[in-house]
C-alpha atoms as a PDB file:
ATOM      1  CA  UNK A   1     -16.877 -12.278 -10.911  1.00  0.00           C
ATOM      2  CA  UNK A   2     -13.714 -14.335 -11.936  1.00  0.00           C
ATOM      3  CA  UNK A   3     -10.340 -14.382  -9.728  1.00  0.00           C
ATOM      4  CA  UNK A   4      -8.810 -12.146 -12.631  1.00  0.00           C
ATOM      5  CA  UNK A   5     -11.575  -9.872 -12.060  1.00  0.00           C
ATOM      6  CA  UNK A   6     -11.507  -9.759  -8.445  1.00  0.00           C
ATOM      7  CA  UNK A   7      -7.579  -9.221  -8.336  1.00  0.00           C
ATOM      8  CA  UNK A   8      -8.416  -6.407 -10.554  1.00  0.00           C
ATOM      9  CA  UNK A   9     -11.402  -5.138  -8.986  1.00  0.00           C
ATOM     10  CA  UNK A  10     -12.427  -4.467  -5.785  1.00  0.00           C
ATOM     11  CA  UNK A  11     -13.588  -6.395  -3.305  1.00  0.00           C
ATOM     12  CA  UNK A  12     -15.436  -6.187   0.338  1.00  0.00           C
ATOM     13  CA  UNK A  13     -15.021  -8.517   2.854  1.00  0.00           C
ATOM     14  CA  UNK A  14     -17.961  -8.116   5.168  1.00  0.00           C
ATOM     15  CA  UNK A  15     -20.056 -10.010   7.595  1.00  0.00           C
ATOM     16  CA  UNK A  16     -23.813  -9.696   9.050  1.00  0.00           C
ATOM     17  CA  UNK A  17     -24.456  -6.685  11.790  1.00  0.00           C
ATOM     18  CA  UNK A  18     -21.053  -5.461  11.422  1.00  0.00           C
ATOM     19  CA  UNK A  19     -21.752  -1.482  12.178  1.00  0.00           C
ATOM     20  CA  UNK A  20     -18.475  -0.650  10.303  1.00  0.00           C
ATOM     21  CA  UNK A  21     -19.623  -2.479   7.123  1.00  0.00           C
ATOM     22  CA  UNK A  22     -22.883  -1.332   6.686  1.00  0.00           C
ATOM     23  CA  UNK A  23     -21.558   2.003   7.285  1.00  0.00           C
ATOM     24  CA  UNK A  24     -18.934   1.497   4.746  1.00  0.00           C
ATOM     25  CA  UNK A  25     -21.562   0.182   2.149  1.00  0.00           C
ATOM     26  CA  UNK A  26     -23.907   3.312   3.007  1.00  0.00           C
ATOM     27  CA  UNK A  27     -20.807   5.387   2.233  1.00  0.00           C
ATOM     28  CA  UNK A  28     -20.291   4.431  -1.611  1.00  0.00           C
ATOM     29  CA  UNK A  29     -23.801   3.942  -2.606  1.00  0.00           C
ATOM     30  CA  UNK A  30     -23.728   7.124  -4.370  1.00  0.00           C
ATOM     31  CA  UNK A  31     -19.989   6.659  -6.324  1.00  0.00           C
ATOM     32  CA  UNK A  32     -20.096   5.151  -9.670  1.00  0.00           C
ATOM     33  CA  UNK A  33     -17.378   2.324  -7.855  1.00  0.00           C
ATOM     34  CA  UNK A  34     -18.775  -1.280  -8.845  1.00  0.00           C
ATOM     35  CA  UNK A  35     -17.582  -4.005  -6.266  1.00  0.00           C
ATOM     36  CA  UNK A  36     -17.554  -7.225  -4.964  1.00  0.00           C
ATOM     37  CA  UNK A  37     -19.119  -8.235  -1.838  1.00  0.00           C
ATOM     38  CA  UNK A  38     -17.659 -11.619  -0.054  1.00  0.00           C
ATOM     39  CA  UNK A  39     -18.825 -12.692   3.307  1.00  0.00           C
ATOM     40  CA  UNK A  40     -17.053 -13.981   5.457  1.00  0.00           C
ATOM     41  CA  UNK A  41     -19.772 -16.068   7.523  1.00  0.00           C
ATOM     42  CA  UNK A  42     -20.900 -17.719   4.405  1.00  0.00           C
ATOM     43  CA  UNK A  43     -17.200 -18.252   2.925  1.00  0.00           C
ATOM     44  CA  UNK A  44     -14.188 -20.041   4.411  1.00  0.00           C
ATOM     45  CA  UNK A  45     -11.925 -19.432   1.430  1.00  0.00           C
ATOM     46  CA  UNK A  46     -12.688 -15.323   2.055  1.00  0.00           C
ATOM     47  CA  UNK A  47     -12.742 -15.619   5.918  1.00  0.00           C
ATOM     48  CA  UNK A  48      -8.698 -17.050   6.039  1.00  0.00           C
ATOM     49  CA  UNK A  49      -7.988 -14.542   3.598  1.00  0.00           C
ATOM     50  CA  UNK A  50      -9.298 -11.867   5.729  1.00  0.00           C
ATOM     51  CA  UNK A  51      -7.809 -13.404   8.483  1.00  0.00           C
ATOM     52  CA  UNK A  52      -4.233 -13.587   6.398  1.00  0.00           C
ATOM     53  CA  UNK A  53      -4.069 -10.516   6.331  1.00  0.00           C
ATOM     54  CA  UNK A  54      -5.590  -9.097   9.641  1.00  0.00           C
ATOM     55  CA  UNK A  55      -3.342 -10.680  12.262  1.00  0.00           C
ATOM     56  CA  UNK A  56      -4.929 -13.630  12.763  1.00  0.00           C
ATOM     57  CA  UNK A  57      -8.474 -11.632  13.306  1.00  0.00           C
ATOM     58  CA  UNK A  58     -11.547 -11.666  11.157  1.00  0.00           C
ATOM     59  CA  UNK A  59     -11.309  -7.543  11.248  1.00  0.00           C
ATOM     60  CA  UNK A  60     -14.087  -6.546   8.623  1.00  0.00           C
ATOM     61  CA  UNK A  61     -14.893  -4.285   6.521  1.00  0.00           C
ATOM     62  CA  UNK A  62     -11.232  -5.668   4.677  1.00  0.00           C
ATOM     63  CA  UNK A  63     -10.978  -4.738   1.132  1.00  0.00           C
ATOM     64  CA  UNK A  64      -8.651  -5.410  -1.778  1.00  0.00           C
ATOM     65  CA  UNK A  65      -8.053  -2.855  -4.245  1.00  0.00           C
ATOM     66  CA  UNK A  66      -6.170  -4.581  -7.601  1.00  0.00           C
ATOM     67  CA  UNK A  67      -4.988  -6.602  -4.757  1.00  0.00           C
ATOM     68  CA  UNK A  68      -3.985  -3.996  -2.789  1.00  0.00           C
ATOM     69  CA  UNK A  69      -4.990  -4.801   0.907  1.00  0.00           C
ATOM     70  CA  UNK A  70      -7.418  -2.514   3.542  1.00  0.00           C
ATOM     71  CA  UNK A  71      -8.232  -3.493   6.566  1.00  0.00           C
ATOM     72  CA  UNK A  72     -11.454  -1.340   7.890  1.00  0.00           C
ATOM     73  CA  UNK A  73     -10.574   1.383   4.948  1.00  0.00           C
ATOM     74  CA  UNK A  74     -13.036   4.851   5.275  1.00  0.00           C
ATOM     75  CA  UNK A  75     -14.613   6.080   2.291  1.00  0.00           C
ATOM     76  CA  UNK A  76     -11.965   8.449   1.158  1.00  0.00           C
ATOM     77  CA  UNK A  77      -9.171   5.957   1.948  1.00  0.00           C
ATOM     78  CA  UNK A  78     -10.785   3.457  -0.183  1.00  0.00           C
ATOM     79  CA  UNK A  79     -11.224   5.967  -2.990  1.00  0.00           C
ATOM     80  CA  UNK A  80      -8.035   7.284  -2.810  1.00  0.00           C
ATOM     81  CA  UNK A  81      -6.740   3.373  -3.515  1.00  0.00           C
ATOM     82  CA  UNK A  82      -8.916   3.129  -6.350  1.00  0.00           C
ATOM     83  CA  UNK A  83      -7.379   5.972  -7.848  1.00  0.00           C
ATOM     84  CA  UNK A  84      -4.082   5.287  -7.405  1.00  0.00           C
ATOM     85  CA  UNK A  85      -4.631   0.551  -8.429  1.00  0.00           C
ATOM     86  CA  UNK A  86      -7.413   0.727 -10.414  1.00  0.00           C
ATOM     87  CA  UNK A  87      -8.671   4.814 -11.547  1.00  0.00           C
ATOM     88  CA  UNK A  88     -10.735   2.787 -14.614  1.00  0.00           C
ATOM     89  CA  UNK A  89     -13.236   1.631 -12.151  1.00  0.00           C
ATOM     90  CA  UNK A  90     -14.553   5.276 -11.536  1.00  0.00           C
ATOM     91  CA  UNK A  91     -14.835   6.153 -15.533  1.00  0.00           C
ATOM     92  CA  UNK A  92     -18.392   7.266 -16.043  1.00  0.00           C
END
């Protein structure tokens, strides 16, 4: 995915055995939303943004939304953005 796609996309910031990740991921696997997954372990660029924006902590599951900042969103939240930034990404 290209930056121009990813700011106007969506995109997780995750790492390994993070509980509230996994959970999050479970959550939308059966919503038509298409995403990006970045993680943080395995990416220094993603980690500082992630930290940028989480008070100095690497606080995961972060996502952007048309570049529209969650930190640890639920399902519904996260939807919610989607429909308000971005409400193409849920067209059938």
């Amino acid at each position: 995915m290209s930056e121009a796609e990813e700011r106007e996309g969506v995109v997780m910031y995750w790492r390994p055995g993070c509980v509230f990740c996994m959970n999050l991921r479970l959550s939308l696997l059966f919503t038509r939303l298409r995403y990006t997954k970045r993680n943080i372990w395995r990416d220094e660029d993603a980690a500082a943004f992630v930290r940028s924006v989480a008070d100095g902590n690497e606080t995961v599951p972060t996502v952007t939304v048309a570049g529209h900042v969650m930190v640890n969103p639920s399902k519904r939240q996260l939807l919610d953005a989607v429909r308000t930034h971005a409400p193409h990404l849920l067209a059938p």
